[in-house]
N, C-alpha and C. Protein backbone atom coordinates (compact mmCIF):
# COMPACT_ATOMS: atom_id res chain seq x y z
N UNK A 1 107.73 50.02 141.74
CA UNK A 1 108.05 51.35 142.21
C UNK A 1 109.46 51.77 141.78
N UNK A 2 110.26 50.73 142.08
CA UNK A 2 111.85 51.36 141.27
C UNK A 2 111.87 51.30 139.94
N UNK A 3 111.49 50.81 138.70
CA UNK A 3 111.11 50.72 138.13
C UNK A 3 110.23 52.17 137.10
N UNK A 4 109.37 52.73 138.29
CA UNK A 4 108.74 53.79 137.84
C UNK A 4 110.20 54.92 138.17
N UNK A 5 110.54 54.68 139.31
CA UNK A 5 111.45 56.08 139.52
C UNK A 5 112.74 55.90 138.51
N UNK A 6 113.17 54.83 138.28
CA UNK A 6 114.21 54.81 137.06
C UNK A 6 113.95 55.39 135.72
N UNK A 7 112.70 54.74 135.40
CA UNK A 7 111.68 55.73 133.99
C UNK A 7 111.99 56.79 134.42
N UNK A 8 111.33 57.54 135.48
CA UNK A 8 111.20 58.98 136.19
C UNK A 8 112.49 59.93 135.89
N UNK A 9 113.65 59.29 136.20
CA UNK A 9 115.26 59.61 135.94
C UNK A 9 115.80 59.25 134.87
N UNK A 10 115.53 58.54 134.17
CA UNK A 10 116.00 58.56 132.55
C UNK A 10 115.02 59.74 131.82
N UNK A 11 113.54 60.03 132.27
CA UNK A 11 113.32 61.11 131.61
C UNK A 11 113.87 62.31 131.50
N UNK A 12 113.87 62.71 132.90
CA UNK A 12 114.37 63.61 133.54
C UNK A 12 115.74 64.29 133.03
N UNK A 13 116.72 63.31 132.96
CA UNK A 13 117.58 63.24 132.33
C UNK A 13 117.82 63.85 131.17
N UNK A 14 116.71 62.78 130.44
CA UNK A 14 116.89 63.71 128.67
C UNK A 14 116.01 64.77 128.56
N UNK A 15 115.32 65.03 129.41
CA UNK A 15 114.42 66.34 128.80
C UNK A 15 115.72 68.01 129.61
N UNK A 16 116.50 67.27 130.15
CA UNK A 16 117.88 68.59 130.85
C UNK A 16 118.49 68.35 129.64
N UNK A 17 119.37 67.10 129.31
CA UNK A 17 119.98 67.07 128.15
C UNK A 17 119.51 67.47 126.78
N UNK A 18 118.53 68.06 126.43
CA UNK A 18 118.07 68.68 125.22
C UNK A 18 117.70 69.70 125.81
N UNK A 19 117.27 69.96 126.60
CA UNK A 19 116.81 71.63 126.54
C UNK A 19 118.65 72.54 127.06
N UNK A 20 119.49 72.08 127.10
CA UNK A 20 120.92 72.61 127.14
C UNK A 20 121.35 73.12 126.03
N UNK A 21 120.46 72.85 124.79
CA UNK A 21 121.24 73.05 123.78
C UNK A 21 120.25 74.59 123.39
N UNK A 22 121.68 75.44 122.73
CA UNK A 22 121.39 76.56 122.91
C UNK A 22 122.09 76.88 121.21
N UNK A 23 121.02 77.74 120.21
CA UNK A 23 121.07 78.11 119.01
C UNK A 23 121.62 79.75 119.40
N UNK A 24 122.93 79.80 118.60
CA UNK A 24 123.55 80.87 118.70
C UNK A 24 123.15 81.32 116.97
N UNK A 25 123.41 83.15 117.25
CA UNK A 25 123.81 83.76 115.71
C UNK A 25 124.55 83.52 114.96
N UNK A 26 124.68 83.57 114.08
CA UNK A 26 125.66 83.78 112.81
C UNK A 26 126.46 84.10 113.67
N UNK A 27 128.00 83.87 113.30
CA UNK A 27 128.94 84.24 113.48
C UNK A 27 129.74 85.99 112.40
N UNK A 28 128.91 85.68 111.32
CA UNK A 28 129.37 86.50 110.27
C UNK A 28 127.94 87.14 109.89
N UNK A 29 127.57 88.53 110.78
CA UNK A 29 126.44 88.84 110.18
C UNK A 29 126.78 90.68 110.15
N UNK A 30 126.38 90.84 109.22
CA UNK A 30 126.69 92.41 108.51
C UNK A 30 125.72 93.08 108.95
N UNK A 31 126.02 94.78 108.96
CA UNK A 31 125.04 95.75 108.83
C UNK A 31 124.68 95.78 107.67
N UNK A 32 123.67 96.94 107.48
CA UNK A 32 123.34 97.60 106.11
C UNK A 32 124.76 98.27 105.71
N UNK A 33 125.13 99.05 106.87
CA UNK A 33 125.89 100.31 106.89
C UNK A 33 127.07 99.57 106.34
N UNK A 34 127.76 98.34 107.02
CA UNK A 34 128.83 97.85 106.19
C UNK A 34 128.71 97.19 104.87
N UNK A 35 127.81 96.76 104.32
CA UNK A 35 127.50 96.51 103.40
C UNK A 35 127.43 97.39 102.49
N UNK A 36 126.92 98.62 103.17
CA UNK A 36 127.42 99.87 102.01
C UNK A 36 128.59 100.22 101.86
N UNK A 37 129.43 100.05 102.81
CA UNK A 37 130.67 100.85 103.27
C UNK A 37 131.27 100.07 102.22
N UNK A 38 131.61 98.07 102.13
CA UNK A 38 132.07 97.73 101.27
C UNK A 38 131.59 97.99 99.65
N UNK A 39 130.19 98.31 99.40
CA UNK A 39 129.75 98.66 98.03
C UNK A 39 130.55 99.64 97.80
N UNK A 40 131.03 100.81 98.52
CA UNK A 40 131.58 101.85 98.64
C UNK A 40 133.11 102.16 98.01
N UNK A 41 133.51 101.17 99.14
CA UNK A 41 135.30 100.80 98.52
C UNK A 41 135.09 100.07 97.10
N UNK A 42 134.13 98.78 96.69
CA UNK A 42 134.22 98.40 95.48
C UNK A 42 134.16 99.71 94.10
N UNK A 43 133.65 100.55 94.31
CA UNK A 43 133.17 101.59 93.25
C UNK A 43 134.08 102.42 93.78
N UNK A 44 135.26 102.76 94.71
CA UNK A 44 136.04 103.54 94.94
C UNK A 44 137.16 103.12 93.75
N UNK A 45 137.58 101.48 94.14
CA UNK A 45 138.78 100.83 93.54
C UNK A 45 138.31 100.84 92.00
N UNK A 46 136.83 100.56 91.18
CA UNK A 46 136.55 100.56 90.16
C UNK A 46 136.48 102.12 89.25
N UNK A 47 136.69 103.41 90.32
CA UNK A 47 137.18 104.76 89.83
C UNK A 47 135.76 105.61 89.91
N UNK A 48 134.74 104.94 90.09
CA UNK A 48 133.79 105.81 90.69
C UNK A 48 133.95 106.46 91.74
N UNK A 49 134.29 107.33 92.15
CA UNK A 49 134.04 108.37 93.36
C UNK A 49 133.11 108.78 93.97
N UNK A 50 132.62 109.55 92.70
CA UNK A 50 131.29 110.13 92.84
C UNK A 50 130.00 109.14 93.34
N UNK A 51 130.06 108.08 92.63
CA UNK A 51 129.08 106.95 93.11
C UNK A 51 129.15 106.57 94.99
N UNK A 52 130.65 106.44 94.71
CA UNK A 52 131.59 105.98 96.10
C UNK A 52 131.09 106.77 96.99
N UNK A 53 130.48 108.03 97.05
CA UNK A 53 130.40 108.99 98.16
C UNK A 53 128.86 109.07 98.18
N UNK A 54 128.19 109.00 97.12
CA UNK A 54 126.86 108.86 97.57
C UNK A 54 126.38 107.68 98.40
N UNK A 55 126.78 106.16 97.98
CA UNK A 55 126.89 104.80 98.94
C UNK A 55 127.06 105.42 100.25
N UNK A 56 128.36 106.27 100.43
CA UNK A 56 128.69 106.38 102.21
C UNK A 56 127.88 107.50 102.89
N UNK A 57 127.46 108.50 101.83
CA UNK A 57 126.19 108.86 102.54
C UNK A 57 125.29 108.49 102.96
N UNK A 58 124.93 107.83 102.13
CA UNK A 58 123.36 106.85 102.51
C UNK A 58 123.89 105.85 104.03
N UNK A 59 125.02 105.44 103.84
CA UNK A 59 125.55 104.45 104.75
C UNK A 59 125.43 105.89 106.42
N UNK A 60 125.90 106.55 106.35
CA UNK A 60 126.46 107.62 107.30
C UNK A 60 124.45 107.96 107.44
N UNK A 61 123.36 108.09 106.71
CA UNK A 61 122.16 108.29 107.41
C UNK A 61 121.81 107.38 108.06
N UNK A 62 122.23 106.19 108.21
CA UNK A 62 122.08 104.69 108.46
C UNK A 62 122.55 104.76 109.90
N UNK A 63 123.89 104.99 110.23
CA UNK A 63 124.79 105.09 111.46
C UNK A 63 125.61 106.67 111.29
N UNK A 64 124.98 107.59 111.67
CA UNK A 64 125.51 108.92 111.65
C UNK A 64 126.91 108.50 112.43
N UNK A 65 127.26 108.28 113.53
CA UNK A 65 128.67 107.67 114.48
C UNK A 65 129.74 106.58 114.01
N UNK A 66 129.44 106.84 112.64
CA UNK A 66 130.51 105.04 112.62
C UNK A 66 131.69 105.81 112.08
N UNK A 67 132.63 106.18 113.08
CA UNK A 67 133.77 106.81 111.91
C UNK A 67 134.58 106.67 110.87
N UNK A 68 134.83 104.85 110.81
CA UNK A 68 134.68 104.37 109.45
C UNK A 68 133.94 104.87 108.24
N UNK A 69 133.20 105.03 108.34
CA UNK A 69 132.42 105.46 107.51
C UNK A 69 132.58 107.42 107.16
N UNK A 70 132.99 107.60 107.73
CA UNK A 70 133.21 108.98 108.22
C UNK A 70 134.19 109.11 107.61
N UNK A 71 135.13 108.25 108.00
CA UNK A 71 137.02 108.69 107.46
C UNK A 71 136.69 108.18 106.08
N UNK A 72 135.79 107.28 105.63
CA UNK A 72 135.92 106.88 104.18
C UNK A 72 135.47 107.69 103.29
N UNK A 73 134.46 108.70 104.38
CA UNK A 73 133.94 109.18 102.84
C UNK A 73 134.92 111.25 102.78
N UNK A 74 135.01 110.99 104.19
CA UNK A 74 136.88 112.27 104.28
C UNK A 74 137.58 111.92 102.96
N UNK A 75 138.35 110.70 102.46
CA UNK A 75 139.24 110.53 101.94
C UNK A 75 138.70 110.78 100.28
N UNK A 76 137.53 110.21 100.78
CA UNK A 76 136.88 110.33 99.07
C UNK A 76 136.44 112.09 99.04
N UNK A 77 136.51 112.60 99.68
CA UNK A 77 135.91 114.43 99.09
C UNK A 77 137.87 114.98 98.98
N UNK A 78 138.25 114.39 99.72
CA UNK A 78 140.01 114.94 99.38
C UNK A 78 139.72 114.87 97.25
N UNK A 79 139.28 113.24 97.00
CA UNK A 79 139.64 112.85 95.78
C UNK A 79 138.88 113.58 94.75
N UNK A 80 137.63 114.44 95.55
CA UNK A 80 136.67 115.17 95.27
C UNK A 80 137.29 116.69 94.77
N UNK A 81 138.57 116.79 95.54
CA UNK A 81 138.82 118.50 95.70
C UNK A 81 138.31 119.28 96.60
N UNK A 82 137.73 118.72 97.59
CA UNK A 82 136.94 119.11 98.87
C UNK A 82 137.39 119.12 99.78
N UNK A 83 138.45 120.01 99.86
CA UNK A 83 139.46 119.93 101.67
C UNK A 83 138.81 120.46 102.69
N UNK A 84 138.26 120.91 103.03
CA UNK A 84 137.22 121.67 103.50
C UNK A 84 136.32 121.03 103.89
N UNK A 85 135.54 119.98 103.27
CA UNK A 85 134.98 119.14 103.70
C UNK A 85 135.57 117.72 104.56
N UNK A 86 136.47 117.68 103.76
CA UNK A 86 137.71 116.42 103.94
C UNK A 86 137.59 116.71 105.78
N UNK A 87 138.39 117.69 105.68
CA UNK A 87 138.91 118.04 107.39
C UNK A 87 137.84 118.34 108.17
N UNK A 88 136.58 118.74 107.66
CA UNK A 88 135.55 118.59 109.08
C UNK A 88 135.07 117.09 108.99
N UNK A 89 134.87 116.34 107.91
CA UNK A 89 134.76 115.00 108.62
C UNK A 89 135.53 113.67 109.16
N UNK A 90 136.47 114.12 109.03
CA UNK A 90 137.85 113.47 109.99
C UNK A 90 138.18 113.90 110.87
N UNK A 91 137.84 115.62 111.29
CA UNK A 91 137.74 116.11 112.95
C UNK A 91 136.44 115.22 113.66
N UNK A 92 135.16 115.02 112.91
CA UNK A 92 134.12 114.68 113.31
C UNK A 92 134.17 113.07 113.41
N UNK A 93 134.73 112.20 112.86
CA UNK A 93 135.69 111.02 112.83
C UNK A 93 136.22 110.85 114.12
N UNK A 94 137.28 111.91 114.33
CA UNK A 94 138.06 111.41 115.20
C UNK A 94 137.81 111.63 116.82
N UNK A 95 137.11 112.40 116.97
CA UNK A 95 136.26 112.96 117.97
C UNK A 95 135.05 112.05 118.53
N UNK A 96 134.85 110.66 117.53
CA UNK A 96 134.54 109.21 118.25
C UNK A 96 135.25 107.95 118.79
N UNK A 97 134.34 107.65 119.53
CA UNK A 97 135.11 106.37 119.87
C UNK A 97 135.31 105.51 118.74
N UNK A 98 136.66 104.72 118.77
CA UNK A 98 136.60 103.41 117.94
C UNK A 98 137.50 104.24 116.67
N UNK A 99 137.54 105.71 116.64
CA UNK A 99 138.47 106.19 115.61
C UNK A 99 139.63 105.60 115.18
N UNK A 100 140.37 105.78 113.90
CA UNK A 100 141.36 105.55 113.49
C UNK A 100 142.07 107.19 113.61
N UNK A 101 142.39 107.56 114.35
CA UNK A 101 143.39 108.79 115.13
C UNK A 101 144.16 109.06 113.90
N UNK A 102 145.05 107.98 113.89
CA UNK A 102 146.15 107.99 112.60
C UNK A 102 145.76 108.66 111.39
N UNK A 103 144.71 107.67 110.66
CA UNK A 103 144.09 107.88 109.26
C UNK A 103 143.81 109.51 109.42
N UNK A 104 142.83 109.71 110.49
CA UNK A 104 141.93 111.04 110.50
C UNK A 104 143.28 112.79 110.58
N UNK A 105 143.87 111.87 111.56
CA UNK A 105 144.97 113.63 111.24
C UNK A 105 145.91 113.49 109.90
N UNK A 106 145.80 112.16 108.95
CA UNK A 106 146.65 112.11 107.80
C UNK A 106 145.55 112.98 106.71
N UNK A 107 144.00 112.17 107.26
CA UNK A 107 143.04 113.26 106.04
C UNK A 107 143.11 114.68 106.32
N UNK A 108 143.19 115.26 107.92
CA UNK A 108 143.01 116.49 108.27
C UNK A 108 144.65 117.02 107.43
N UNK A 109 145.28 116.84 107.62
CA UNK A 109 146.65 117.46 107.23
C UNK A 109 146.66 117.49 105.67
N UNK A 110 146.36 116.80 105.20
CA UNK A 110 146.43 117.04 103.50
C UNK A 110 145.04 117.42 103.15
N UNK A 111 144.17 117.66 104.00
CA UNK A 111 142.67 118.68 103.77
C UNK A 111 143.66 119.94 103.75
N UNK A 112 143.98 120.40 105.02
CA UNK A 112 144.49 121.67 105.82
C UNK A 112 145.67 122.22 104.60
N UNK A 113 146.31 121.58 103.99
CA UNK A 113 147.40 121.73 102.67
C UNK A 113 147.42 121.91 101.76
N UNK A 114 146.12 121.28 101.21
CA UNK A 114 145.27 121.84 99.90
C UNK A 114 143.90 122.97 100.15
N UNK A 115 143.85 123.15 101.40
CA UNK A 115 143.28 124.30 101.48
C UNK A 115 143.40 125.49 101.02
């Protein structure tokens, strides 16, 4: 009988000690949307623009709210000649949470200047 209840408690035991273990996510796992966002900056820095702004569109149908994405593709219609555009999407930027405040009244002010 002690014997059985010792078996009984060494099972017991290891079937708590393995079921404790708990499989977490990736630590490093991307959107689409940032994944575009960086395709985005790569073809920004390589002098595509034009490419650069279609990526953050597609990215911006993906997550209409990410103002990242928002202020990136503001900066790229400045590079466009598009102040006008520039400054409604860095008002629309900044008017979310998680904004970069800073960046967005630096795009609005040199939209508003070359206007």
């Amino acid at each position: 009988m002690r014997e059985l209840l010792c078996c009984s408690i060494v099972l017991l035991l290891t079937a708590c000690a393995t079921s404790t273990t708990v499989e977490t996510e990736p630590q490093f796992s991307t959107t689409a949307a940032e994944t575009l966002l960086d395709t985005a900056q790569y073809q920004r820095e390589a002098g595509n623009v034009d490419s650069a702004a279609v990526v953050l569109e597609r990215a911006l149908r993906i997550e209409p709210r990410n103002p990242a994405l928002l202020l990136e593709l503001a900066e790229l219609r400045l590079l466009q000649h598009q102040p006008s555009e520039a400054v409604a999407l860095a008002k629309r930027a900044r008017s979310l949470p998680g904004a970069d405040a800073r960046r967005a009244d630096t795009i609005i002010k040199e939209g508003e200047a070359s206007d």
